[in-house]
PDB file of N, CA and C in Angstrom:
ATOM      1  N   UNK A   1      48.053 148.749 307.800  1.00  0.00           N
ATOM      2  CA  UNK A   1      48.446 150.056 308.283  1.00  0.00           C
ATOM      3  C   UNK A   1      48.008 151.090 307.249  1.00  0.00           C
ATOM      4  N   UNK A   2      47.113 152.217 307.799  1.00  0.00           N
ATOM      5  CA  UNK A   2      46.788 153.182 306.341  1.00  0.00           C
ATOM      6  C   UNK A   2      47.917 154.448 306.882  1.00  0.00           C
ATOM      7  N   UNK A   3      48.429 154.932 306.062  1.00  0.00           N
ATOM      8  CA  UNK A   3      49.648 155.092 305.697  1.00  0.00           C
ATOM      9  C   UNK A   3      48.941 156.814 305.851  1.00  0.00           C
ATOM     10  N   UNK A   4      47.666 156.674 305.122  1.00  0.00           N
ATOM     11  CA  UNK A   4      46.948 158.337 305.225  1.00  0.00           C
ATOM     12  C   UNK A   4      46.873 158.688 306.594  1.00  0.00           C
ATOM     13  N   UNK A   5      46.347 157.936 307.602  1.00  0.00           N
ATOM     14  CA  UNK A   5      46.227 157.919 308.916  1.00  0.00           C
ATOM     15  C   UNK A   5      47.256 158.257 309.866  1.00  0.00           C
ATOM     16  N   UNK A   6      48.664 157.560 309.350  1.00  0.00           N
ATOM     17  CA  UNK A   6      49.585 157.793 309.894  1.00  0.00           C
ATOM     18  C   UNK A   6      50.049 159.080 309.644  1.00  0.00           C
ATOM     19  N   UNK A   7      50.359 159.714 308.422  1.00  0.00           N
ATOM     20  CA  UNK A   7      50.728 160.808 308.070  1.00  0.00           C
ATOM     21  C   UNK A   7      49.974 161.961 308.646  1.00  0.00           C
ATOM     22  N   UNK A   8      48.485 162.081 308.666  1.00  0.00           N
ATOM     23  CA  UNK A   8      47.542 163.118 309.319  1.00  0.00           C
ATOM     24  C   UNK A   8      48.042 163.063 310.861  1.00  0.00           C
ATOM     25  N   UNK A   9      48.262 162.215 311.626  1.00  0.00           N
ATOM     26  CA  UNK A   9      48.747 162.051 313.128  1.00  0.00           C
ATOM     27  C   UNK A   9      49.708 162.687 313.165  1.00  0.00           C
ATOM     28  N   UNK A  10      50.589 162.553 312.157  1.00  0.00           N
ATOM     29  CA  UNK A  10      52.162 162.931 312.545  1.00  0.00           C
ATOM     30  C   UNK A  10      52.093 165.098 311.910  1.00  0.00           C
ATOM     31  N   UNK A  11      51.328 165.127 311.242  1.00  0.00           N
ATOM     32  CA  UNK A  11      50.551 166.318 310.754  1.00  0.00           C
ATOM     33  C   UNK A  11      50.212 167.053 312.284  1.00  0.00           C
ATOM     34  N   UNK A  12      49.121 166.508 312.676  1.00  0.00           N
ATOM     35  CA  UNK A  12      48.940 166.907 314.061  1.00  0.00           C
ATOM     36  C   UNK A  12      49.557 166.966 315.191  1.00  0.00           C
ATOM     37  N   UNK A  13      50.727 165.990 315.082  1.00  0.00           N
ATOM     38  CA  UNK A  13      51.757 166.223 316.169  1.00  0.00           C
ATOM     39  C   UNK A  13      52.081 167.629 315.903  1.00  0.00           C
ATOM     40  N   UNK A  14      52.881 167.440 315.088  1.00  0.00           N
ATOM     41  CA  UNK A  14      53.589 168.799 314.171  1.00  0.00           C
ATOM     42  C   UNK A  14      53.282 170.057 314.507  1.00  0.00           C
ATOM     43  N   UNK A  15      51.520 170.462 314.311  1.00  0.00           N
ATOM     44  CA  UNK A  15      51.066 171.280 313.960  1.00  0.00           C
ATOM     45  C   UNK A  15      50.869 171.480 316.286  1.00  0.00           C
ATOM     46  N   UNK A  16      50.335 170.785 316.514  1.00  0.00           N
ATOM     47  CA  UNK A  16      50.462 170.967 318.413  1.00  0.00           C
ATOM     48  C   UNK A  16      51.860 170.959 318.606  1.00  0.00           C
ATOM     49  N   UNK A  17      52.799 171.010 318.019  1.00  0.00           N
ATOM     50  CA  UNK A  17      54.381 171.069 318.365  1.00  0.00           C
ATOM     51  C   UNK A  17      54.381 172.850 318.134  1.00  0.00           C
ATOM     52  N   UNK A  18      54.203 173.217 317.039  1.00  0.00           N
ATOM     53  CA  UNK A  18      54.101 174.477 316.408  1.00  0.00           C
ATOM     54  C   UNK A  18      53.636 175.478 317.421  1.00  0.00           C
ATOM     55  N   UNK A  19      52.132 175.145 317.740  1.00  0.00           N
ATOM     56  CA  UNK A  19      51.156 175.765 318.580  1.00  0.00           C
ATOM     57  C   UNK A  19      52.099 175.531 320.124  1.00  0.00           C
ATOM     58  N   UNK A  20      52.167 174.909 320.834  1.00  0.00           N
ATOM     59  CA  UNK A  20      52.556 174.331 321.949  1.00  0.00           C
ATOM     60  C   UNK A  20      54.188 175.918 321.598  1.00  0.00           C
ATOM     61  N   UNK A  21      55.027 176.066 320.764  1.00  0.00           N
ATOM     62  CA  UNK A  21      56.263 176.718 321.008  1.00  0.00           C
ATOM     63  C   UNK A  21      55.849 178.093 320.820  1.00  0.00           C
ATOM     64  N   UNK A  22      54.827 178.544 319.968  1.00  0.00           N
ATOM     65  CA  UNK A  22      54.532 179.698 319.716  1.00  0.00           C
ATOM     66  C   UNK A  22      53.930 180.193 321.239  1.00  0.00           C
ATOM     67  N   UNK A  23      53.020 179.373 321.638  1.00  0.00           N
ATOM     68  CA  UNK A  23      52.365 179.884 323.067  1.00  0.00           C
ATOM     69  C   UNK A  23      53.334 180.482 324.039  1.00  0.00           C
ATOM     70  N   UNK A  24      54.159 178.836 324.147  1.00  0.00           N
ATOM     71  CA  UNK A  24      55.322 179.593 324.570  1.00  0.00           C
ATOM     72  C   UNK A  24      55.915 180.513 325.148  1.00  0.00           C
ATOM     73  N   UNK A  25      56.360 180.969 323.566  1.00  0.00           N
ATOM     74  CA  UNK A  25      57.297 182.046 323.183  1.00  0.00           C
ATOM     75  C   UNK A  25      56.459 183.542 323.540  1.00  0.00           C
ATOM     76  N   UNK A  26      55.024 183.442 323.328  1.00  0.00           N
ATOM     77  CA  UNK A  26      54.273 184.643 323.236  1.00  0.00           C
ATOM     78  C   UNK A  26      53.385 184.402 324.731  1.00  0.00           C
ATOM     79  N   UNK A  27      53.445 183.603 325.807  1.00  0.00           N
ATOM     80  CA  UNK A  27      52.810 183.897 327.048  1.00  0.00           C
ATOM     81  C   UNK A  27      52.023 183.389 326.513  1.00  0.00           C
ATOM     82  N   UNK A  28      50.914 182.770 325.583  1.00  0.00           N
ATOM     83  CA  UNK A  28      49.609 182.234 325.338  1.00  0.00           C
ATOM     84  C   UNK A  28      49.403 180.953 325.925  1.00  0.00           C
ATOM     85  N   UNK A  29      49.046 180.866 327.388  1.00  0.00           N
ATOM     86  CA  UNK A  29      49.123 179.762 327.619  1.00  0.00           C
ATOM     87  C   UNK A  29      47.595 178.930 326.415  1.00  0.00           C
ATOM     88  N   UNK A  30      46.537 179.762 326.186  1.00  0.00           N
ATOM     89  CA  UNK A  30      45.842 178.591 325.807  1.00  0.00           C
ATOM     90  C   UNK A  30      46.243 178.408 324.403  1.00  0.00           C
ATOM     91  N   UNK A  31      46.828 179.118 323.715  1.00  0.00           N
ATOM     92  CA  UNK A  31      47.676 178.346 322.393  1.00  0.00           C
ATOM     93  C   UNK A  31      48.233 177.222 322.897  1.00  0.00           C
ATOM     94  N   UNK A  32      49.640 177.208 323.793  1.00  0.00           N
ATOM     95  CA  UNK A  32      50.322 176.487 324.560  1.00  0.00           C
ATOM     96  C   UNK A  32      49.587 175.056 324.574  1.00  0.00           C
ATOM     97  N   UNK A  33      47.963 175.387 325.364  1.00  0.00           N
ATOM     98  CA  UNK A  33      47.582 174.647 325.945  1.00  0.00           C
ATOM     99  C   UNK A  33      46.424 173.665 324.585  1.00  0.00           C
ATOM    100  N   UNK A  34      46.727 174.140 323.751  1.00  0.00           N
ATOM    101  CA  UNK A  34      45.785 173.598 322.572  1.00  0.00           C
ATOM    102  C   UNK A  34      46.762 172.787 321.758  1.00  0.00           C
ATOM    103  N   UNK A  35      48.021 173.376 321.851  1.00  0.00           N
ATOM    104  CA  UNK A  35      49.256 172.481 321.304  1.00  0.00           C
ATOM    105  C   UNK A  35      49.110 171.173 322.140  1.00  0.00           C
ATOM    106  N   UNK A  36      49.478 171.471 323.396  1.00  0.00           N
ATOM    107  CA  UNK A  36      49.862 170.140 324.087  1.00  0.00           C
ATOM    108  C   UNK A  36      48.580 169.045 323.536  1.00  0.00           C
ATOM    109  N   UNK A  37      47.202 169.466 323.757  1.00  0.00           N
ATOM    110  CA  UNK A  37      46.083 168.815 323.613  1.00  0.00           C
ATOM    111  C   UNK A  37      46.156 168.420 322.073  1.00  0.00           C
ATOM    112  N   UNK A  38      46.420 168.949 320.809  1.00  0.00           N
ATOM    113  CA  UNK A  38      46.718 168.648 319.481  1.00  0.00           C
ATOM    114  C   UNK A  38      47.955 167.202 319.706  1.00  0.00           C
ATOM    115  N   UNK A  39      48.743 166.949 320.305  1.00  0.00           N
ATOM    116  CA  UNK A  39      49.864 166.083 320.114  1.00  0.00           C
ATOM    117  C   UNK A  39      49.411 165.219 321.381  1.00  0.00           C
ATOM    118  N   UNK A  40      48.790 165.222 322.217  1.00  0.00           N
ATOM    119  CA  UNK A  40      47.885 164.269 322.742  1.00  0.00           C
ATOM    120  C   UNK A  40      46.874 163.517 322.241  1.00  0.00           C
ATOM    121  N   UNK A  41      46.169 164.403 321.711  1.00  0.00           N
ATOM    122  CA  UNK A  41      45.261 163.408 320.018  1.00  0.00           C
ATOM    123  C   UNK A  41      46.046 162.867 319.334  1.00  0.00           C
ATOM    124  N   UNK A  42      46.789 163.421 318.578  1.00  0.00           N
ATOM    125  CA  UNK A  42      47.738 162.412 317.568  1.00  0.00           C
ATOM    126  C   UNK A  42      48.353 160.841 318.276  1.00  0.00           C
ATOM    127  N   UNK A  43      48.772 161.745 319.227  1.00  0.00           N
ATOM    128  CA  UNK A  43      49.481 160.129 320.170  1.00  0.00           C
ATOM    129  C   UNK A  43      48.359 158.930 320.439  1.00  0.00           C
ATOM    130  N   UNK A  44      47.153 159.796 320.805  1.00  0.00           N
ATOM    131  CA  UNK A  44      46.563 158.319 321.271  1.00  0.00           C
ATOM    132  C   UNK A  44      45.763 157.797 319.797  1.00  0.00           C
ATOM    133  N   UNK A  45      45.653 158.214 318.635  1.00  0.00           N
ATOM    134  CA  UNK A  45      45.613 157.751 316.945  1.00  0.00           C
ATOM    135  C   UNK A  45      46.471 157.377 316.944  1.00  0.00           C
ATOM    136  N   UNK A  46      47.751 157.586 317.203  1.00  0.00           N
ATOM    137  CA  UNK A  46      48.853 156.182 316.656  1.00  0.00           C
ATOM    138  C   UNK A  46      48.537 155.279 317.461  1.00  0.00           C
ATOM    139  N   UNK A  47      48.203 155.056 318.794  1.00  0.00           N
ATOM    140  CA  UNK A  47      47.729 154.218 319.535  1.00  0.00           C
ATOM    141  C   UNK A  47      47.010 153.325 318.995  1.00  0.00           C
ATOM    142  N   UNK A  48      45.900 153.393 318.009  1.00  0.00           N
ATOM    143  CA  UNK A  48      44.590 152.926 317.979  1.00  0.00           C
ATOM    144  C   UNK A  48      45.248 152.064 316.340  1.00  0.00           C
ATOM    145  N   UNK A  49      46.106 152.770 315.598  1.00  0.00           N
ATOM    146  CA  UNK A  49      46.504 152.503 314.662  1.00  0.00           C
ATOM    147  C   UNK A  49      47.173 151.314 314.799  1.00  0.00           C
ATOM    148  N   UNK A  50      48.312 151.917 316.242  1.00  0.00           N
ATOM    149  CA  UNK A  50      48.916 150.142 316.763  1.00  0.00           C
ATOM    150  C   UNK A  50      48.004 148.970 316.676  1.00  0.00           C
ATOM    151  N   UNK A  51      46.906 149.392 317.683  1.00  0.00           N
ATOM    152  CA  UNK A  51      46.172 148.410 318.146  1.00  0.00           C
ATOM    153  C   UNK A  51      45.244 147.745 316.633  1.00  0.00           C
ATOM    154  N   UNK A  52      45.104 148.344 315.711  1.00  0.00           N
ATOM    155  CA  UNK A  52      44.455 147.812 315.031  1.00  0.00           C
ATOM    156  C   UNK A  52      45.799 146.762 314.068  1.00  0.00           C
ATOM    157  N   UNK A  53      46.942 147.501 313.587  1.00  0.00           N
ATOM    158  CA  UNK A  53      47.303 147.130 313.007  1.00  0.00           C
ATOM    159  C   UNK A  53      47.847 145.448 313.395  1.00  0.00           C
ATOM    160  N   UNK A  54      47.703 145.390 315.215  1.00  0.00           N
ATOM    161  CA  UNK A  54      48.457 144.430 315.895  1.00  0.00           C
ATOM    162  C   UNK A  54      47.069 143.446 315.887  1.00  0.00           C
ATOM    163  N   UNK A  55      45.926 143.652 315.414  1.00  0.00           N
ATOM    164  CA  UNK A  55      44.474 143.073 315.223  1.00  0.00           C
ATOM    165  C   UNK A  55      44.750 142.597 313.826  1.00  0.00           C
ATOM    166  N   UNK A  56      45.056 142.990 312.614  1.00  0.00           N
ATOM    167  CA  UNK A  56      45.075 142.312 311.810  1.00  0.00           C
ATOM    168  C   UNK A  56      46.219 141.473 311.388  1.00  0.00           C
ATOM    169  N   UNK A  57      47.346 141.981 311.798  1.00  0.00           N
ATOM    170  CA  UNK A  57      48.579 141.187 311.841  1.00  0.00           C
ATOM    171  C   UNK A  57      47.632 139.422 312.998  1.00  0.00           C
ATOM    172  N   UNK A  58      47.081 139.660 313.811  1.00  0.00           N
ATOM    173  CA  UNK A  58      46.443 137.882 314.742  1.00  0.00           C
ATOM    174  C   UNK A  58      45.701 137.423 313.697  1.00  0.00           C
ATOM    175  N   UNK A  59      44.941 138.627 313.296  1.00  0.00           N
ATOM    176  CA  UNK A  59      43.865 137.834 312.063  1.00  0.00           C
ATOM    177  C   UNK A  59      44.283 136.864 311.527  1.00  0.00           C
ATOM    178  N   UNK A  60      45.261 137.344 310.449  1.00  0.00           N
ATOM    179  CA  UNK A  60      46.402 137.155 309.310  1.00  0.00           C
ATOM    180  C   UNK A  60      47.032 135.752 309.879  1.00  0.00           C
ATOM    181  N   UNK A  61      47.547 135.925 310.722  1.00  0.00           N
ATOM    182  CA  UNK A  61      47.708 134.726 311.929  1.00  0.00           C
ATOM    183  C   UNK A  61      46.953 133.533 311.943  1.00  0.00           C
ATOM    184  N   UNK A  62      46.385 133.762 312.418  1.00  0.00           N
ATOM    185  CA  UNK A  62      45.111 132.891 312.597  1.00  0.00           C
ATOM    186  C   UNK A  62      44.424 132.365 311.312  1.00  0.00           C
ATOM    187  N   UNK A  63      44.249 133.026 310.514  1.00  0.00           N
ATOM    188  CA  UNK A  63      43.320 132.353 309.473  1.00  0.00           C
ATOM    189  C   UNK A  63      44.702 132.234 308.166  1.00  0.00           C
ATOM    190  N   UNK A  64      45.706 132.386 308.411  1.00  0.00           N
ATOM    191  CA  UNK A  64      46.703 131.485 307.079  1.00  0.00           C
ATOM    192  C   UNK A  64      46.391 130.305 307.111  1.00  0.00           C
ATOM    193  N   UNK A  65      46.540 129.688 305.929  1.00  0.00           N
ATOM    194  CA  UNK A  65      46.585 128.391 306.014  1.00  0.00           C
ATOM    195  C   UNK A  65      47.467 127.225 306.045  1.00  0.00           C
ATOM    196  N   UNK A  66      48.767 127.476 306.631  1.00  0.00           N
ATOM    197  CA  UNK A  66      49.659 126.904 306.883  1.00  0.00           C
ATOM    198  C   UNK A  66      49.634 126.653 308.306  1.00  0.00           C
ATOM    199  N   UNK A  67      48.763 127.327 308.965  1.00  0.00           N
ATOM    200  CA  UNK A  67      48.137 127.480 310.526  1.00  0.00           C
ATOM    201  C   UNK A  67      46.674 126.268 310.820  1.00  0.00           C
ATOM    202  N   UNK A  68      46.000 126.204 309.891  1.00  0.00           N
ATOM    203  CA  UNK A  68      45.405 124.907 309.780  1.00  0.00           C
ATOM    204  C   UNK A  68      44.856 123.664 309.574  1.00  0.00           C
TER     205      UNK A  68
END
């Protein structure tokens, strides 16, 4: 799990959370609409982060050697 990766995602949630309330608040739908799209990226990077991290956790699996 890189830990930098995770933190920049959760950065970008944040920052499309920010954008997404300000739009909001001020009628901007395409602020609004750049927020939502900012925390839609982040989400599908934790996604990929899962998926990798759930790739080396089988690896790890698979090639211990108490496994063959």
């Amino acid at each position: 799990m890189d830990t930098t990766d995770r933190a920049q995602n959760a950065f970008e949630d944040t920052k499309g959370k920010i954008k997404e309330g300000i739009g909001d608040a001020t009628d901007n739908e395409q602020l609004e609409a750049e927020g939502k799209l900012d925390q839609a990226k982040a989400e599908v990077k934790d996604k990929v982060e899962d998926v990798k991290d759930s790739a080396a956790e089988a690896f790890n699996n698979v090639t211990d050697d108490d496994h063959v």
